[in-house]
Protein backbone atom coordinates (compact mmCIF):
# COMPACT_ATOMS: atom_id res chain seq x y z
CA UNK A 1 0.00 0.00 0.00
CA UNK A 2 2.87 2.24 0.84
CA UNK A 3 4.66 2.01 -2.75
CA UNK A 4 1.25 2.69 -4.14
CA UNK A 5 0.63 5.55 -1.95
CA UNK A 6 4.02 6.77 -3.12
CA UNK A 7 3.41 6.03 -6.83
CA UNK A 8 0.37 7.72 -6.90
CA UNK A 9 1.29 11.03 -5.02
CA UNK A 10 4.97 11.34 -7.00
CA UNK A 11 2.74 11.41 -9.94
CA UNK A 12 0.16 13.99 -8.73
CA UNK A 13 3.20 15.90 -7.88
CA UNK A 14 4.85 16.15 -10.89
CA UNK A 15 0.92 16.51 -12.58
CA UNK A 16 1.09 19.80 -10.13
CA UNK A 17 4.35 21.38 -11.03
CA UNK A 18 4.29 21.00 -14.75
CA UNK A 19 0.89 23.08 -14.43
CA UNK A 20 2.12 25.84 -11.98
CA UNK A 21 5.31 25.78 -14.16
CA UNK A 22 2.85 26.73 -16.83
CA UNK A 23 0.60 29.28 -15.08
CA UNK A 24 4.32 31.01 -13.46
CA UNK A 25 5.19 30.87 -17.26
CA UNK A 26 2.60 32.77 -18.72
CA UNK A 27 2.43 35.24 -15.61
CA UNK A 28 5.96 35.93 -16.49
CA UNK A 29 5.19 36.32 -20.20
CA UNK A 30 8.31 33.77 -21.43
CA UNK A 31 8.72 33.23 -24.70
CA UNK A 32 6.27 30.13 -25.47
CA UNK A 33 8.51 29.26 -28.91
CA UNK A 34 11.30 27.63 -26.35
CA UNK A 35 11.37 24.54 -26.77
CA UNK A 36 11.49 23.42 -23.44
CA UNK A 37 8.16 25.75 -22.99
CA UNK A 38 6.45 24.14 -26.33
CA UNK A 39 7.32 20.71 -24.44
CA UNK A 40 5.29 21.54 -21.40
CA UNK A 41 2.87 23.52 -23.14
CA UNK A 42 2.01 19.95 -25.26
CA UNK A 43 2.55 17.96 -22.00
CA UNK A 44 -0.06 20.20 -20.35
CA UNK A 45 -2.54 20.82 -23.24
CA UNK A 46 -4.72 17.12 -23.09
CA UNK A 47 -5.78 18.40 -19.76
CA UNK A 48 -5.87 22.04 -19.91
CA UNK A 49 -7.45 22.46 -23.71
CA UNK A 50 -10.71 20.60 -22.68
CA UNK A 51 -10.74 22.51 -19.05
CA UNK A 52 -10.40 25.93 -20.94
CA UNK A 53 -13.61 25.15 -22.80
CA UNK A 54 -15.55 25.06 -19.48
CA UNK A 55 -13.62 27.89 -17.50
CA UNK A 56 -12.32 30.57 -20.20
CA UNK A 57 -9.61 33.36 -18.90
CA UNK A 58 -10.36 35.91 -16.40
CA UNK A 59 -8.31 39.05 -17.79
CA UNK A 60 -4.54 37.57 -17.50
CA UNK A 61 -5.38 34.56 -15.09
CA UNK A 62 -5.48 31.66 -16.60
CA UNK A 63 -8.20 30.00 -15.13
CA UNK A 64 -8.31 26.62 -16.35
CA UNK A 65 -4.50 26.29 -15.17
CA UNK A 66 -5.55 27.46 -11.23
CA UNK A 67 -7.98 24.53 -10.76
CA UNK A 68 -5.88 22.30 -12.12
CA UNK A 69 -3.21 23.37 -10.08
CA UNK A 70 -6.00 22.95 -7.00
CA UNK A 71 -7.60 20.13 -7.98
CA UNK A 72 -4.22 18.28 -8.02
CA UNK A 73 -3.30 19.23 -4.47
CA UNK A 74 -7.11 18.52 -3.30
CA UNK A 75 -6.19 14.75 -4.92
CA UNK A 76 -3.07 15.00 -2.96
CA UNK A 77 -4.13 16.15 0.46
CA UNK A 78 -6.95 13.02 0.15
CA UNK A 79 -5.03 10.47 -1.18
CA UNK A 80 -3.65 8.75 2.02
CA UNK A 81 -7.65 9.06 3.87
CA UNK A 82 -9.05 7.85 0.80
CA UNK A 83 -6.74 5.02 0.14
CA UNK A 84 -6.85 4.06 3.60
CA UNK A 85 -10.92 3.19 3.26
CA UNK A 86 -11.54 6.65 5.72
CA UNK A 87 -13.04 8.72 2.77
CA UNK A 88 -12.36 12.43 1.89
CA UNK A 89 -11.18 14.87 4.82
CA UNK A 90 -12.97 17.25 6.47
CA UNK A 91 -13.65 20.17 3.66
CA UNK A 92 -11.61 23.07 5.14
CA UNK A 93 -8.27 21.46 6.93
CA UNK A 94 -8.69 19.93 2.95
CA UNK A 95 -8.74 22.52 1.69
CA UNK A 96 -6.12 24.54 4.11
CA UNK A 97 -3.40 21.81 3.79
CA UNK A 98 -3.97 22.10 -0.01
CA UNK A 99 -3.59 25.63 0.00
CA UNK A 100 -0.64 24.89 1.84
CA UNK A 101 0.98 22.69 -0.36
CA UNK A 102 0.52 24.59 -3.10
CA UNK A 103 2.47 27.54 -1.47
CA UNK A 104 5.33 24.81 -0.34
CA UNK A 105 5.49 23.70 -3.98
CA UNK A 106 5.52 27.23 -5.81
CA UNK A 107 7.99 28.61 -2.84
CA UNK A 108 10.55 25.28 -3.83
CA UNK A 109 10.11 26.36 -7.31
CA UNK A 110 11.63 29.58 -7.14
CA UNK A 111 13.94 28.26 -4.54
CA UNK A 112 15.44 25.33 -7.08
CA UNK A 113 14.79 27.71 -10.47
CA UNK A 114 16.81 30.78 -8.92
CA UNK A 115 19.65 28.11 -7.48
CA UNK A 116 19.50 26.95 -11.20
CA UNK A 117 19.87 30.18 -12.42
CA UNK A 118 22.57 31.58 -10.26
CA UNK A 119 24.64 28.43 -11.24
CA UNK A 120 24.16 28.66 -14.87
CA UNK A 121 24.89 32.55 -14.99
CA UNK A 122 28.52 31.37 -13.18
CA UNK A 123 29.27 28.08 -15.32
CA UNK A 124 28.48 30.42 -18.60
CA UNK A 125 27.85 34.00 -18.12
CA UNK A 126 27.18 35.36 -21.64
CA UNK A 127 25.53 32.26 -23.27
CA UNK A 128 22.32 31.58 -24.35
CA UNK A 129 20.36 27.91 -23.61
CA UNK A 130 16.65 27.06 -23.78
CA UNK A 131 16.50 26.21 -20.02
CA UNK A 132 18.62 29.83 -19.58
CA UNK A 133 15.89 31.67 -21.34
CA UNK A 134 12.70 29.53 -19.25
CA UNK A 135 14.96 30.58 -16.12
CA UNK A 136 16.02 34.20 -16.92
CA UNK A 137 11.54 34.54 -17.64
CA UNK A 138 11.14 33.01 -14.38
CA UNK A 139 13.66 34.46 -11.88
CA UNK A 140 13.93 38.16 -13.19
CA UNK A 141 10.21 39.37 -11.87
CA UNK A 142 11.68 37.99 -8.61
CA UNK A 143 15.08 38.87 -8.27
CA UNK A 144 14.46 42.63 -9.65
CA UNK A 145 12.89 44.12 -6.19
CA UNK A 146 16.19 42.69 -4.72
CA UNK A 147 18.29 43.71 -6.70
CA UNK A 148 16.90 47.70 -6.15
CA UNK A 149 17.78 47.01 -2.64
CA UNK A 150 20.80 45.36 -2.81
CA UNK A 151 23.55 46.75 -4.87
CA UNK A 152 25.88 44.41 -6.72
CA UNK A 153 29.48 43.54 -4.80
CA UNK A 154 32.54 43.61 -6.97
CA UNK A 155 30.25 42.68 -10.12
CA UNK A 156 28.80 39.51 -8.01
CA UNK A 157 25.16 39.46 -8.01
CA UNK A 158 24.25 38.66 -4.77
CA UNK A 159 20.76 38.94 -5.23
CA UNK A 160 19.89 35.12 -5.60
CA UNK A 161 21.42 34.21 -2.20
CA UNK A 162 19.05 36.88 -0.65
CA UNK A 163 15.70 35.97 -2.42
CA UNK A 164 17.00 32.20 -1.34
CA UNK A 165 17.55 32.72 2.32
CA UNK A 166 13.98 34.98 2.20
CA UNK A 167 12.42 31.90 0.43
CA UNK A 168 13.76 29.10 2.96
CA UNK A 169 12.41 31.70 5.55
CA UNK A 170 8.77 31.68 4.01
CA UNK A 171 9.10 28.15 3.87
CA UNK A 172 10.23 27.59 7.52
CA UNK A 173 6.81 29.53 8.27
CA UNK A 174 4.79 27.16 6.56
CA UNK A 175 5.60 24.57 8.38
């Protein structure tokens, strides 16, 4: 049951990201010819495309992608009651703990895609890649405020280590 429970929920996981990597995506307005967009964009599109026929955009959300995104954590957050024979959870800790989730997984995001980004700016400052350009969309919008407040040190950016210790912060609070 436990290798089940794992299968199952490592699945609806990475179900989850590739659709908030999607809905970050467009909020950031990346360029959706990348190829390593296009890829997610046709991994995403057998469930989106049919969901976008019922729920259509609300100005720049994306609504289709947001209860996807939910609807994956609500599958989540019941899995191990509803496995277990003990049916669905109480409606709002459900609801709360997938709320929560959600944050944890959007907060580890940033945290991995700025670490990412950071490293790849130091391996091969100058160059272009596809995963540099889905990064650079991703990262700026949130490394920008720091980078007003914190002034570069001897040309070292030191804005990533900042928005990573604020990050790990956020996520010691959600605990």
């Amino acid at each position: 049951m436990a290798a089940l429970l794992y299968l199952l929920d490592t699945l609806l996981s990475l179900a989850q990201l590739a659709v908030l990597l999607r809905l970050l995506l467009q909020w950031a307005r990346a360029d959706f010819r990348n190829p390593l967009v296009r890829a997610l964009v046709e991994l995403t599109n057998p469930a989106l495309v049919p969901l976008r026929r019922l729920l259509p955009a609300v100005g720049q959300i994306d609504t289709a992608s947001v209860v996807a995104v939910l609807v994956l954590a609500l599958l989540r957050e019941s899995l191990p009651t509803v496995l277990s024979g003990m049916g669905l959870p109480p409606v709002l800790p459900w609801l709360e703990l997938a709320t929560l989730q959600i944050l944890r997984t959007l907060l580890w995001t940033y945290f991995f895609a700025i670490f990412l980004y950071a490293t790849l700016s130091l391996i091969a400052p100058g160059t272009y890649s596809p995963a540099q350009g889905v990064l650079t969309a991703l990262c700026e919008p949130v490394l920008r405020p720091f980078r007003r407040l914190i002034p570069p040190l001897a040309n070292l950016d030191l804005s990533p280590l900042w928005a990573g210790i604020l990050i790990q912060a956020l996520l010691i609070l959600l605990r």
